[in-house]
Structures are given as structure tokens and as C-alpha cells.
PDB file of N, CA and C in Angstrom:
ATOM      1  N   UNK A   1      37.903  81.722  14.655  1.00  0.00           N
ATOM      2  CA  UNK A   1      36.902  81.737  13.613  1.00  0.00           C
ATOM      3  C   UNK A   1      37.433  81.064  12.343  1.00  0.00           C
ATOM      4  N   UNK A   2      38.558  81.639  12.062  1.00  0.00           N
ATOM      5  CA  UNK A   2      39.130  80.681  10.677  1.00  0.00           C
ATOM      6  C   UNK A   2      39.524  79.342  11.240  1.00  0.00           C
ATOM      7  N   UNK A   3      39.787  78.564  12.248  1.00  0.00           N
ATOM      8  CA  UNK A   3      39.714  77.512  12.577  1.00  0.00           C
ATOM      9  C   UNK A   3      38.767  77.094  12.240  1.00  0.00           C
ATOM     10  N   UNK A   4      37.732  77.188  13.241  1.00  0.00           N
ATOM     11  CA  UNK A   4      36.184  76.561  12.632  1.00  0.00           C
ATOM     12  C   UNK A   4      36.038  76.286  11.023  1.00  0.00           C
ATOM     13  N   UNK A   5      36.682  77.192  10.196  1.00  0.00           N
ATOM     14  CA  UNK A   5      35.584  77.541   9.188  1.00  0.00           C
ATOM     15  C   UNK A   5      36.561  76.270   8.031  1.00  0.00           C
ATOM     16  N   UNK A   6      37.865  76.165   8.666  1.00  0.00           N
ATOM     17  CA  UNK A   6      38.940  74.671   7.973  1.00  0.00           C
ATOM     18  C   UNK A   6      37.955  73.709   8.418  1.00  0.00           C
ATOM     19  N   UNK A   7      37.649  73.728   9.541  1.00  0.00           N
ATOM     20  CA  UNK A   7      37.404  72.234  10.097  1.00  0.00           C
ATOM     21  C   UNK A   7      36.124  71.742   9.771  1.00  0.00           C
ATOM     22  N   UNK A   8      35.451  73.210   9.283  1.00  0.00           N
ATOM     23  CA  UNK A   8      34.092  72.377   8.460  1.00  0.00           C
ATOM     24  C   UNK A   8      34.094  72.553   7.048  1.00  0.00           C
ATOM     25  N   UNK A   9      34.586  72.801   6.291  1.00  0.00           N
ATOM     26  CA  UNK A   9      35.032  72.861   5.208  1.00  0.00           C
ATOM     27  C   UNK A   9      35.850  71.726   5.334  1.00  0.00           C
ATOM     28  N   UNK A  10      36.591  70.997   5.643  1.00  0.00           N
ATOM     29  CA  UNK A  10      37.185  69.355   5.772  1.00  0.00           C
ATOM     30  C   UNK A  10      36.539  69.145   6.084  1.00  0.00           C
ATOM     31  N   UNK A  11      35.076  69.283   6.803  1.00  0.00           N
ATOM     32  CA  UNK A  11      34.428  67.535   7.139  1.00  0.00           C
ATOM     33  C   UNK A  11      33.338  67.947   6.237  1.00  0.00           C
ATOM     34  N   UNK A  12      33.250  69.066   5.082  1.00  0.00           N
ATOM     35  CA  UNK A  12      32.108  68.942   3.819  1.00  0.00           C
ATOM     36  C   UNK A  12      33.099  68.313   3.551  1.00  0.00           C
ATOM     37  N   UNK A  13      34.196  68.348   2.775  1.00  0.00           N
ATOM     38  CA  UNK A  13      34.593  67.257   1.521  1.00  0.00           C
ATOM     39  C   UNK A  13      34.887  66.023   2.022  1.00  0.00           C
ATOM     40  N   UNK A  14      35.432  65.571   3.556  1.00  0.00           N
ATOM     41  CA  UNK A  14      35.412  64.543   3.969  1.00  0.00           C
ATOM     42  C   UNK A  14      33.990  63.782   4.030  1.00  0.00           C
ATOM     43  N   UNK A  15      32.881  64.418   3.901  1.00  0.00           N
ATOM     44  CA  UNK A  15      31.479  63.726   3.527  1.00  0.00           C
ATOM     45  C   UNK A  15      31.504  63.404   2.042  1.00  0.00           C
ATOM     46  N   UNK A  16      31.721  64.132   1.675  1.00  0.00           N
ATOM     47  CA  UNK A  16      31.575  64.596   0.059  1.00  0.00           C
ATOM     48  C   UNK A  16      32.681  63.275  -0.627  1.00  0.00           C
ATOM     49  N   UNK A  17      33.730  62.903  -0.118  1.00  0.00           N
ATOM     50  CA  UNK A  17      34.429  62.012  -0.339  1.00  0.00           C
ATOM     51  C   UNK A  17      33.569  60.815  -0.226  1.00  0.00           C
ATOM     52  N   UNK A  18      33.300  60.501   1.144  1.00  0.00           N
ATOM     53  CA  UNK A  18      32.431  59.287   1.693  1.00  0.00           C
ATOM     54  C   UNK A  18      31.621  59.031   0.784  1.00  0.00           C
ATOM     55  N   UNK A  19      30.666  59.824   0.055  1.00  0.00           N
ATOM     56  CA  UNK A  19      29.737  60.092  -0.655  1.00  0.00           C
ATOM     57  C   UNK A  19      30.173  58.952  -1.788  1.00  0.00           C
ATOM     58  N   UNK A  20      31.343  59.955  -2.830  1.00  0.00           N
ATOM     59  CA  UNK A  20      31.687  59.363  -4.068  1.00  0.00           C
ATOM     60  C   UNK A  20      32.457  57.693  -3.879  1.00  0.00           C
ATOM     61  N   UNK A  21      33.548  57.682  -2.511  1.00  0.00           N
ATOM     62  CA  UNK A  21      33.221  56.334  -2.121  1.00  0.00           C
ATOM     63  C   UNK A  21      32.323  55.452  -2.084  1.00  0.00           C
ATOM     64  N   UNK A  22      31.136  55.842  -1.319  1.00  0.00           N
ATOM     65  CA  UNK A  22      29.657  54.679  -1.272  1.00  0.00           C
ATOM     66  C   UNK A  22      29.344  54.227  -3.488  1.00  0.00           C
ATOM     67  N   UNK A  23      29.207  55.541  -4.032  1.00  0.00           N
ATOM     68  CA  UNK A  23      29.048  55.421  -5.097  1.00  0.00           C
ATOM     69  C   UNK A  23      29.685  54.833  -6.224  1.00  0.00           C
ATOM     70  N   UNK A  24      31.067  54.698  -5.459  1.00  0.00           N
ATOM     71  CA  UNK A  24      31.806  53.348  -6.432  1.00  0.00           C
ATOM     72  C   UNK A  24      32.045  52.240  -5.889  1.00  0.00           C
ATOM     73  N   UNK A  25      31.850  51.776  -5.176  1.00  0.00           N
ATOM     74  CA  UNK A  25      31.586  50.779  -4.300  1.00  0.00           C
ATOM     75  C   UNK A  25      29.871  49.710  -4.824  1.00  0.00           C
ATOM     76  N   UNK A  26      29.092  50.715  -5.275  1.00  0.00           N
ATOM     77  CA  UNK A  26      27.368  50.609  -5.807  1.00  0.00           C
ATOM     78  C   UNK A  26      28.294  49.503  -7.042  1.00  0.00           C
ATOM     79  N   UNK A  27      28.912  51.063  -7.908  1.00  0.00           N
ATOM     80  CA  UNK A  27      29.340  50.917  -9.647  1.00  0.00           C
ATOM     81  C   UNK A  27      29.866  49.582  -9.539  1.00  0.00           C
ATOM     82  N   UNK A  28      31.413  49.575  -8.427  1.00  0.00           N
ATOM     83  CA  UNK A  28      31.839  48.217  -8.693  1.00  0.00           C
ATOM     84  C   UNK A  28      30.969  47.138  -8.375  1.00  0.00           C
ATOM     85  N   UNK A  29      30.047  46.843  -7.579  1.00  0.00           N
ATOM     86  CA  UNK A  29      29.450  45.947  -7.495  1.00  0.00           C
ATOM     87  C   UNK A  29      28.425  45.629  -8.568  1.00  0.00           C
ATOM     88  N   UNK A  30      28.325  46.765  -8.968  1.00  0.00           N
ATOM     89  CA  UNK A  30      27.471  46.156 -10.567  1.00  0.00           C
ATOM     90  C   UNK A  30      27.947  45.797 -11.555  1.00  0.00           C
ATOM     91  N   UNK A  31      29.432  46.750 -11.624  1.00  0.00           N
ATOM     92  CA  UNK A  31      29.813  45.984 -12.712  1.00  0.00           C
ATOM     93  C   UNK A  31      30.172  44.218 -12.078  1.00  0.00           C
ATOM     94  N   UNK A  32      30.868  44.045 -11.343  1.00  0.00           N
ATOM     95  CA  UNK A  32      30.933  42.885 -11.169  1.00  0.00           C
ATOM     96  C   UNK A  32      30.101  41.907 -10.758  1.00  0.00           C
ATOM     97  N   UNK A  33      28.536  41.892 -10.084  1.00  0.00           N
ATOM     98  CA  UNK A  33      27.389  41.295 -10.852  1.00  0.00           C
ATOM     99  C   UNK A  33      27.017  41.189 -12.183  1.00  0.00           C
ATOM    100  N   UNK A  34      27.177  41.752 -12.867  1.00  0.00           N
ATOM    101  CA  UNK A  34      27.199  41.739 -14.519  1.00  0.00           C
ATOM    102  C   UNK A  34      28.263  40.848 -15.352  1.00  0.00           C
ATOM    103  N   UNK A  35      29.348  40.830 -14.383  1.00  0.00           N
ATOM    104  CA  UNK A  35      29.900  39.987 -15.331  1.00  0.00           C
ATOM    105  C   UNK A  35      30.167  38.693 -14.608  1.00  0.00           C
ATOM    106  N   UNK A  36      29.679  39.035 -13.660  1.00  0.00           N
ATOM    107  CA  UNK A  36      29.492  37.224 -13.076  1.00  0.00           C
ATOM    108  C   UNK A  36      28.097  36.657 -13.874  1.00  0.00           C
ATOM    109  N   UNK A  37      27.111  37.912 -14.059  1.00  0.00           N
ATOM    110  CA  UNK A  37      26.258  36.852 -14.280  1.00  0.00           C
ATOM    111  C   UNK A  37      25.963  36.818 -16.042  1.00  0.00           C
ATOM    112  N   UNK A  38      27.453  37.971 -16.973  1.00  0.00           N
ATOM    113  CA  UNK A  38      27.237  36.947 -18.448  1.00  0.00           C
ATOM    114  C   UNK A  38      28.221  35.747 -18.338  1.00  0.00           C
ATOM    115  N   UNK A  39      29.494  35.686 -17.224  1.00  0.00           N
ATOM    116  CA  UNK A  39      30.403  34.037 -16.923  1.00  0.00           C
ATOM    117  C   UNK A  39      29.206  33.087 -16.736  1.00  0.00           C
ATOM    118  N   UNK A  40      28.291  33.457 -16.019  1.00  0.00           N
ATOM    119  CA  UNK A  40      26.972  32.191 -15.664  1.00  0.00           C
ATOM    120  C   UNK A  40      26.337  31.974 -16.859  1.00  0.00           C
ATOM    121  N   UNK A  41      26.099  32.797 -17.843  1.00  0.00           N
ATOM    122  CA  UNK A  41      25.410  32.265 -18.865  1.00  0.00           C
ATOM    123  C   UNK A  41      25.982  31.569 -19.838  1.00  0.00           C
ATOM    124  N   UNK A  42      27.534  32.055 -20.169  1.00  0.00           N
ATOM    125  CA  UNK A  42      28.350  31.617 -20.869  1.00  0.00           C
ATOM    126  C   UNK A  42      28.777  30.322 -20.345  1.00  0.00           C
ATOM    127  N   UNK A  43      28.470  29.907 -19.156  1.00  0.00           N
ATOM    128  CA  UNK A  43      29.111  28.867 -18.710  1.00  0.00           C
ATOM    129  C   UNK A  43      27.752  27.705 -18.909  1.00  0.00           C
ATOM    130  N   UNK A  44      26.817  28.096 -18.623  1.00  0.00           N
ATOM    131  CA  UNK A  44      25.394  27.556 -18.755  1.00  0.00           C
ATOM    132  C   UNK A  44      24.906  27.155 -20.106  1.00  0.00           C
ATOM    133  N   UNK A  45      25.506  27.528 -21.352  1.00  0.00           N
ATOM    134  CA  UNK A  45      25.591  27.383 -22.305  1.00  0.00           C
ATOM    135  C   UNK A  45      26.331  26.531 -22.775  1.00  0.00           C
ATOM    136  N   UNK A  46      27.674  26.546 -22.099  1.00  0.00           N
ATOM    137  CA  UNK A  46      28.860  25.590 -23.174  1.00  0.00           C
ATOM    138  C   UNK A  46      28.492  24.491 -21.840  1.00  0.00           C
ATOM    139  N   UNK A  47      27.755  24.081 -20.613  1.00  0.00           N
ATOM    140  CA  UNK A  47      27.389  23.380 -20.216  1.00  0.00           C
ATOM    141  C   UNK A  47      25.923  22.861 -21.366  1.00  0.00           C
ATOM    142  N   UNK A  48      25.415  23.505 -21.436  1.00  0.00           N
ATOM    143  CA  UNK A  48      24.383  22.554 -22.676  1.00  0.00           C
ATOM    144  C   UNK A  48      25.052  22.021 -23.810  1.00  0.00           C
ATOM    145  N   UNK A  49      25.809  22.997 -24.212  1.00  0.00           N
ATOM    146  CA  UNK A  49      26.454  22.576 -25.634  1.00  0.00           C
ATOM    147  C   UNK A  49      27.384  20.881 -25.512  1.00  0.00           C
ATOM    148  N   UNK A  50      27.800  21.229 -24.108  1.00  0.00           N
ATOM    149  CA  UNK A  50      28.285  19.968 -23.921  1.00  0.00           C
ATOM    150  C   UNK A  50      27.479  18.700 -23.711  1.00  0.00           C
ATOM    151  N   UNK A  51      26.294  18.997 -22.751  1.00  0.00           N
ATOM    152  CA  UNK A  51      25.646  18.022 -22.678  1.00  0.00           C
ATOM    153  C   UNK A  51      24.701  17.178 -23.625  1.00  0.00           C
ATOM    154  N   UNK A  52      24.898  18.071 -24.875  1.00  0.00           N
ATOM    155  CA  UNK A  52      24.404  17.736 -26.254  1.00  0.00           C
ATOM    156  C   UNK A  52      25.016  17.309 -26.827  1.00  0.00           C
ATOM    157  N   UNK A  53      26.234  17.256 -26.574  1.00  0.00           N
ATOM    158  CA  UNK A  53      27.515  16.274 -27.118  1.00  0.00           C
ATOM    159  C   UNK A  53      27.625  15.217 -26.888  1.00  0.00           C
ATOM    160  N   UNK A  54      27.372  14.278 -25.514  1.00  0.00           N
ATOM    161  CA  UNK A  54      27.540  13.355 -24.593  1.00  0.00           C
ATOM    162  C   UNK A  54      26.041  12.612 -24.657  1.00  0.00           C
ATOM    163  N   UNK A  55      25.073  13.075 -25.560  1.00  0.00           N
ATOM    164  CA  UNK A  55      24.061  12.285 -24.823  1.00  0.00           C
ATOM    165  C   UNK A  55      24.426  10.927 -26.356  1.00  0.00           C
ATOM    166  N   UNK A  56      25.080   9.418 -25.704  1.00  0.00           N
ATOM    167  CA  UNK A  56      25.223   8.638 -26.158  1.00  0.00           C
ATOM    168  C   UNK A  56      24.616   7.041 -25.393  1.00  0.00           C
ATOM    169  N   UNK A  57      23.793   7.282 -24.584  1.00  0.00           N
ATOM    170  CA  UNK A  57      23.056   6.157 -24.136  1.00  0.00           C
ATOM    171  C   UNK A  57      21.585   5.854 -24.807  1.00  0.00           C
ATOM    172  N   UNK A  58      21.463   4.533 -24.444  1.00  0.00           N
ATOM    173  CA  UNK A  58      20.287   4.296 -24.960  1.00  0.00           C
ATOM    174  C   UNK A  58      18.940   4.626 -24.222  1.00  0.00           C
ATOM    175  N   UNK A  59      19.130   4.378 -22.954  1.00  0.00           N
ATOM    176  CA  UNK A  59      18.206   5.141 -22.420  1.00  0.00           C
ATOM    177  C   UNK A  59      18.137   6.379 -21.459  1.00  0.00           C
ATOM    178  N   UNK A  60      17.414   7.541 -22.120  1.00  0.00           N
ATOM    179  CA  UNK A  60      17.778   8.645 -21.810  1.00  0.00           C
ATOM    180  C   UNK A  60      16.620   9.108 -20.402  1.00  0.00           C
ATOM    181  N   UNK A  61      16.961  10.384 -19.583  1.00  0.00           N
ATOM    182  CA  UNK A  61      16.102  10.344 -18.432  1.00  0.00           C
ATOM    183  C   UNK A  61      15.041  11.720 -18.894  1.00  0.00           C
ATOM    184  N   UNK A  62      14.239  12.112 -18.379  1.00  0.00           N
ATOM    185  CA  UNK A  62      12.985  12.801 -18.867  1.00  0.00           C
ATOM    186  C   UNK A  62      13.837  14.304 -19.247  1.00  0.00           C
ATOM    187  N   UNK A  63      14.458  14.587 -18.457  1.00  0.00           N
ATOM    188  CA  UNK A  63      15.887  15.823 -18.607  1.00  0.00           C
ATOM    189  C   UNK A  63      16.426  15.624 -20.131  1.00  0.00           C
ATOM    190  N   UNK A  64      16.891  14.910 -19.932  1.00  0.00           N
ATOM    191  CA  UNK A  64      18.077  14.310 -21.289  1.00  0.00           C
ATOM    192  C   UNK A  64      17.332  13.757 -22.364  1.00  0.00           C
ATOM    193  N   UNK A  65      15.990  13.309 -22.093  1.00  0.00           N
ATOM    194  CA  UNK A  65      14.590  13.098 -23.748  1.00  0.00           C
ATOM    195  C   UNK A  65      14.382  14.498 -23.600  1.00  0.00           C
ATOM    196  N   UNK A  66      13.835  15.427 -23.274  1.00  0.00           N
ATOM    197  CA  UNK A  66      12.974  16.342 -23.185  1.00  0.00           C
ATOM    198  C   UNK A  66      14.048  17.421 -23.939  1.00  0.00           C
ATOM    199  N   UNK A  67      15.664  17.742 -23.843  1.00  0.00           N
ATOM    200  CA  UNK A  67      16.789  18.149 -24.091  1.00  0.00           C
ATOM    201  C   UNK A  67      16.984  17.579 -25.774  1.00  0.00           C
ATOM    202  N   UNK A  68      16.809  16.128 -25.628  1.00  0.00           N
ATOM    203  CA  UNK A  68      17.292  15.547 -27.295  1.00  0.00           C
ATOM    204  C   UNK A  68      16.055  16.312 -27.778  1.00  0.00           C
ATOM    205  N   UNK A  69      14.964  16.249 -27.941  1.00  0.00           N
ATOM    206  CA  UNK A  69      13.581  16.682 -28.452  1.00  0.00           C
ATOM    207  C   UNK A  69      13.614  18.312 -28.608  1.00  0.00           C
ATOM    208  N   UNK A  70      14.211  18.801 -27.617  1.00  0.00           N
ATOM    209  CA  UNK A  70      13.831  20.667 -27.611  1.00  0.00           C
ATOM    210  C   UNK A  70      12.739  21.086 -27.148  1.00  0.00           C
ATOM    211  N   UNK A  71      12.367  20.555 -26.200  1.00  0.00           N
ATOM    212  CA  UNK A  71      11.225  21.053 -25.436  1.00  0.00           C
ATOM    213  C   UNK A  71      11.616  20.629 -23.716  1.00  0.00           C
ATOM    214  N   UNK A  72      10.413  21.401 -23.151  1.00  0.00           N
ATOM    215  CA  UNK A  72      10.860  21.760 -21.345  1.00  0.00           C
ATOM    216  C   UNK A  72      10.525  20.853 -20.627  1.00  0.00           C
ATOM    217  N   UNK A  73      11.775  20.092 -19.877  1.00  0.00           N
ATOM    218  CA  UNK A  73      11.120  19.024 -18.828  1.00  0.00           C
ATOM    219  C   UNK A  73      10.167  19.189 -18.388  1.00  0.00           C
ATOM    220  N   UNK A  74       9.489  20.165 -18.143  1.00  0.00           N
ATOM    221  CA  UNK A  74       8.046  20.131 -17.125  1.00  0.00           C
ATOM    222  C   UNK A  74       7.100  19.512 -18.133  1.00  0.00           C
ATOM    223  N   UNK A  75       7.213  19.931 -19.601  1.00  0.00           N
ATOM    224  CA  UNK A  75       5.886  19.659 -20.631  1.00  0.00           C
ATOM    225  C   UNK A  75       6.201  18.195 -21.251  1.00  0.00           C
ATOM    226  N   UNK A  76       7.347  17.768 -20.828  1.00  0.00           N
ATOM    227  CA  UNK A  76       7.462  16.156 -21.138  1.00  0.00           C
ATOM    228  C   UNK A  76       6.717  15.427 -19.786  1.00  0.00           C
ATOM    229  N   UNK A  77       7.012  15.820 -18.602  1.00  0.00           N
ATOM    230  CA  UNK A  77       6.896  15.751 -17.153  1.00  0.00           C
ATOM    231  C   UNK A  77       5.145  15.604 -17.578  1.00  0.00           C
ATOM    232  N   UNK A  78       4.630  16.751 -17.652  1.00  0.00           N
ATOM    233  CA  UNK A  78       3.356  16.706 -17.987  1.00  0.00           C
ATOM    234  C   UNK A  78       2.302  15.764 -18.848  1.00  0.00           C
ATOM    235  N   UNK A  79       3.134  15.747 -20.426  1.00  0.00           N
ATOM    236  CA  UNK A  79       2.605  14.834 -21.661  1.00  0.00           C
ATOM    237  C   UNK A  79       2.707  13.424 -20.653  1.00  0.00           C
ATOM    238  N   UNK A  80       3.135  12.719 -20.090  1.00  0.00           N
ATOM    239  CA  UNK A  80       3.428  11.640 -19.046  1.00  0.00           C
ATOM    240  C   UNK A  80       2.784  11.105 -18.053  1.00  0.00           C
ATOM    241  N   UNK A  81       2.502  11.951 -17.765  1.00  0.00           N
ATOM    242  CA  UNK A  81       0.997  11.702 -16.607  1.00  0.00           C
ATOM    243  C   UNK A  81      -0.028  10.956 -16.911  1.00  0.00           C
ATOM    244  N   UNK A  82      -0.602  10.469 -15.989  1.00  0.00           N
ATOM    245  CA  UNK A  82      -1.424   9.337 -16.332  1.00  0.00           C
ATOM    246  C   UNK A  82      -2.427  10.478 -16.296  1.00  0.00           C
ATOM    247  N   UNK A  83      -2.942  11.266 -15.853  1.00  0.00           N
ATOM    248  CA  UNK A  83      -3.898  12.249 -16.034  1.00  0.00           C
ATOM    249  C   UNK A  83      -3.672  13.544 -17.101  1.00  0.00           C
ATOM    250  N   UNK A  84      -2.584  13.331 -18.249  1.00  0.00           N
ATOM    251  CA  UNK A  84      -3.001  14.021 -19.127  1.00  0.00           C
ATOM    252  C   UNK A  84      -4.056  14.261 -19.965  1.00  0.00           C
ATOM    253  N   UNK A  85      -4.335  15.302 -20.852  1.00  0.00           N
ATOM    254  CA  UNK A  85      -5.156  15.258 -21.427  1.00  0.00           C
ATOM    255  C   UNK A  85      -4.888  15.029 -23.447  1.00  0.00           C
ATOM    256  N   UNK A  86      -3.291  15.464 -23.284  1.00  0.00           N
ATOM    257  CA  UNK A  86      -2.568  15.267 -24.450  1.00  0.00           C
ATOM    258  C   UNK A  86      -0.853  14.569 -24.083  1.00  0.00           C
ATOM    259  N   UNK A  87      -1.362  12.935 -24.125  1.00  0.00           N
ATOM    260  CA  UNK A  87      -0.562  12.174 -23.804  1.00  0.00           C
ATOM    261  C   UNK A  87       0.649  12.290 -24.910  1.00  0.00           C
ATOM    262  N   UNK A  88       1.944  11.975 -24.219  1.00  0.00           N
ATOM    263  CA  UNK A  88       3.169  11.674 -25.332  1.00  0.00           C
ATOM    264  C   UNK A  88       2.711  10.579 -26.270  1.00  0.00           C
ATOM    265  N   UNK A  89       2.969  10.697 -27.275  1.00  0.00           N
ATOM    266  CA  UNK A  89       2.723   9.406 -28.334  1.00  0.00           C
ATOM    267  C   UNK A  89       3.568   8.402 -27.938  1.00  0.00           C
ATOM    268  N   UNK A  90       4.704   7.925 -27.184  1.00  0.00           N
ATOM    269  CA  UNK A  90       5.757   7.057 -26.611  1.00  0.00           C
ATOM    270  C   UNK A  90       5.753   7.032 -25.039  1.00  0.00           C
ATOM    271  N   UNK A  91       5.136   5.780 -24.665  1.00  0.00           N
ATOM    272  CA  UNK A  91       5.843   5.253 -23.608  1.00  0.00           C
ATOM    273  C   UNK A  91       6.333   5.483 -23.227  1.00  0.00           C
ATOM    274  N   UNK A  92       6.950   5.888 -21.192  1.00  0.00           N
ATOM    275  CA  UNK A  92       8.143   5.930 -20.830  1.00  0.00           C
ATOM    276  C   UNK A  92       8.135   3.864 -20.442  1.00  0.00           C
ATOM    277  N   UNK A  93       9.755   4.109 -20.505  1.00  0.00           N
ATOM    278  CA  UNK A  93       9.853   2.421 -19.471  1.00  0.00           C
ATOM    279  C   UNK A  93       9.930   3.078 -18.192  1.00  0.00           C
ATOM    280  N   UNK A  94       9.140   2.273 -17.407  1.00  0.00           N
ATOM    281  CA  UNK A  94       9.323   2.680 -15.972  1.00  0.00           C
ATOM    282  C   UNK A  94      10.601   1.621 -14.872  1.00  0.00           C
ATOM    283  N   UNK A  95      11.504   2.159 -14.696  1.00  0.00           N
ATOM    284  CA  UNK A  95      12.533   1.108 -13.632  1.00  0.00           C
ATOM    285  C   UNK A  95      12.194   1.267 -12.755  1.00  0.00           C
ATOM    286  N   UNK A  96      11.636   0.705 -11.884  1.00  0.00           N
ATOM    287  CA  UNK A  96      11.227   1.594 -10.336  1.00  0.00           C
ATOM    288  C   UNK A  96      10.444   2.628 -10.202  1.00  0.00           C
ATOM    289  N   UNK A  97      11.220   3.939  -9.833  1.00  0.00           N
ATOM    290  CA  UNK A  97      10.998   5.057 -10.073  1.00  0.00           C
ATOM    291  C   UNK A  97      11.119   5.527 -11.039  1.00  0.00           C
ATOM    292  N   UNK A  98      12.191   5.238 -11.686  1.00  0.00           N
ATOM    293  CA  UNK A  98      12.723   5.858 -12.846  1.00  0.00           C
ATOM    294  C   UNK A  98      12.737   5.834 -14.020  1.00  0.00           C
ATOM    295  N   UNK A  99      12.128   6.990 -14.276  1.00  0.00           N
ATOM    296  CA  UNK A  99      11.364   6.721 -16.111  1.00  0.00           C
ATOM    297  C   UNK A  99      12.175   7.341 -17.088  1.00  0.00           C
ATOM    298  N   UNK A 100      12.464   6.393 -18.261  1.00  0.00           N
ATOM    299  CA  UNK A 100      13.271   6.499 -19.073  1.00  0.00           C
ATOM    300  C   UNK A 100      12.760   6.369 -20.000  1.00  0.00           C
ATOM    301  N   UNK A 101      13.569   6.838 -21.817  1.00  0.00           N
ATOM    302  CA  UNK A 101      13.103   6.983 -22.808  1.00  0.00           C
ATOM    303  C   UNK A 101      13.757   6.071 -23.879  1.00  0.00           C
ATOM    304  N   UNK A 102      13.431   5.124 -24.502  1.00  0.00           N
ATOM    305  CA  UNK A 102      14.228   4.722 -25.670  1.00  0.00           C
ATOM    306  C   UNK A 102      14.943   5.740 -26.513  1.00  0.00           C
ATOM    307  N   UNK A 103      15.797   5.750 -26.690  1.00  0.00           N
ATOM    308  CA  UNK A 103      16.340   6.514 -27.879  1.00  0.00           C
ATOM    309  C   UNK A 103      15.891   6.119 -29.166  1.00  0.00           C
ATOM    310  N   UNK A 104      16.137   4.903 -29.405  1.00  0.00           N
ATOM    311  CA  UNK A 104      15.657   4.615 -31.111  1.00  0.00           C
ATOM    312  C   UNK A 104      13.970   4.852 -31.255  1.00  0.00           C
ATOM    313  N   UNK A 105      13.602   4.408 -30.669  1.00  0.00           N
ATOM    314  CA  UNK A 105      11.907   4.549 -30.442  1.00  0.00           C
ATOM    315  C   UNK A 105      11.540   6.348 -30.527  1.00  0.00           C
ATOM    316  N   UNK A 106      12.629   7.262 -30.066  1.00  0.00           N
ATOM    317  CA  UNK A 106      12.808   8.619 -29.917  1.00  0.00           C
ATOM    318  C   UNK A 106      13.174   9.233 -31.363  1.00  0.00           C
ATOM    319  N   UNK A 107      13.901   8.547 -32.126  1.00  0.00           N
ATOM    320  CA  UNK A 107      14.561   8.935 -33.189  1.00  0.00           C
ATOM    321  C   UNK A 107      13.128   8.115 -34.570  1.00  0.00           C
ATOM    322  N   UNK A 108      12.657   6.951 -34.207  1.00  0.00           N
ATOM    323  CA  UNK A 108      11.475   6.865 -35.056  1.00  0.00           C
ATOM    324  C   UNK A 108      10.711   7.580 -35.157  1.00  0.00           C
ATOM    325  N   UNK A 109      10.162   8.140 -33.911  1.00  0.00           N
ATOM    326  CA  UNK A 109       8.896   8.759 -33.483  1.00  0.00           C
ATOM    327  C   UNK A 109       9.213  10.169 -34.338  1.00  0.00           C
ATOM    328  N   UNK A 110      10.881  10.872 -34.175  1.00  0.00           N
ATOM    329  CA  UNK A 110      10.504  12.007 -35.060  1.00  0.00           C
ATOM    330  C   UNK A 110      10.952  11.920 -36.277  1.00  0.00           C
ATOM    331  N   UNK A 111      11.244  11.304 -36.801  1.00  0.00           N
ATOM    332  CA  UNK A 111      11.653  10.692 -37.835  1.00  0.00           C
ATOM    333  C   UNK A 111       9.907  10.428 -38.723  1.00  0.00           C
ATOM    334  N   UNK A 112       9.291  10.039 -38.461  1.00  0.00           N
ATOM    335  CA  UNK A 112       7.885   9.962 -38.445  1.00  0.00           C
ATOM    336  C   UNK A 112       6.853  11.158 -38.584  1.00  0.00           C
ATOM    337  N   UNK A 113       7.315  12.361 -37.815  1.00  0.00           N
ATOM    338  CA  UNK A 113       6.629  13.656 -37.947  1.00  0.00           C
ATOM    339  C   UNK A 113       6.807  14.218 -39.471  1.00  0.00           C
TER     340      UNK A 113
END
């Protein structure tokens, strides 16, 4: 009888262990989603900060106008369309596919506002 009563009394706290195991196992994984994902923002950031550093060409791509300007590729993407309804005041040049922005023509235009 006192046998039994060890051997389940060790397998409550041997659950009871398992238990607080699963539960830091949860913790650590949150904490370490959390700080992977303020490294992603912090990194996502001094990646803009940089790419605001570097933009030194003359002609820039709808990403990299839409970035110099402060507004969202999609609503430059959009102002662009031949079926807008509130066209960009500037031209893209079209290369092919690839539509690009004057810079100086970029720097008049707000220069102008």
C-alpha cells in the first residue's frame, strides 16, 4: 500500500513537472519571437535609413520615387495608371517595362508645392 501511494505521488509531480516544462518552453518561445521580431524591425529600419542614404541616381524606380516622396508604392503604382482618376502631375519615362522617375523633374515638382 505505501508502495502504491510513492509511485503515484511521483507520477503527480512527474506530470506536474511536464506541466511547468510545456509552460516554459510556450514563455521561451515568446520571448524569443519577440525579440526576433523587434531585431526585424530594427533591422527594417536601419535598412530604410540606409536606403535613404544611397538614393543617388538620376533615375529612380516607382519603389525608390514613391520612398524619396513619402508616400506608398501602391498609391504612386496607382496615380500612374492610365485609368486613373487622379493622375501624378509627372510623367513616368517608360524603358520597356520599366518605369522610372526623373529626379530633378521630382525635386521641381516639390519644390513647386
Amino acid at each position: 500500500m505505501l508502495c502504491t501511494q510513492i509511485i503515484s505521488e511521483y507520477e503527480r509531480q512527474t506530470e506536474l513537472l511536464e506541466r511547468i516544462v510545456e509552460e516554459l518552453e510556450k514563455i521561451n518561445a515568446r520571448v524569443e519571437w519577440k525579440a526576433n521580431k523587434n531585431l526585424t524591425s530594427r533591422e527594417s529600419s536601419l535598412r530604410k535609413d540606409v536606403r535613404g542614404l544611397h538614393i543617388n541616381k538620376r533615375l529612380l524606380s516607382v519603389e525608390e520615387t514613391a520612398e524619396y516622396l513619402g508616400i506608398a508604392p501602391q498609391t504612386l503604382y496607382n496615380r500612374i495608371s492610365w485609368k486613373s482618376r487622379n493622375p501624378f502631375p509627372l510623367k513616368p519615362k517608360r524603358i520597356r517595362r520599366l518605369v522610372k522617375f526623373d529626379r530633378e523633374e521630382l525635386d521641381a515638382y516639390v519644390a513647386s508645392l
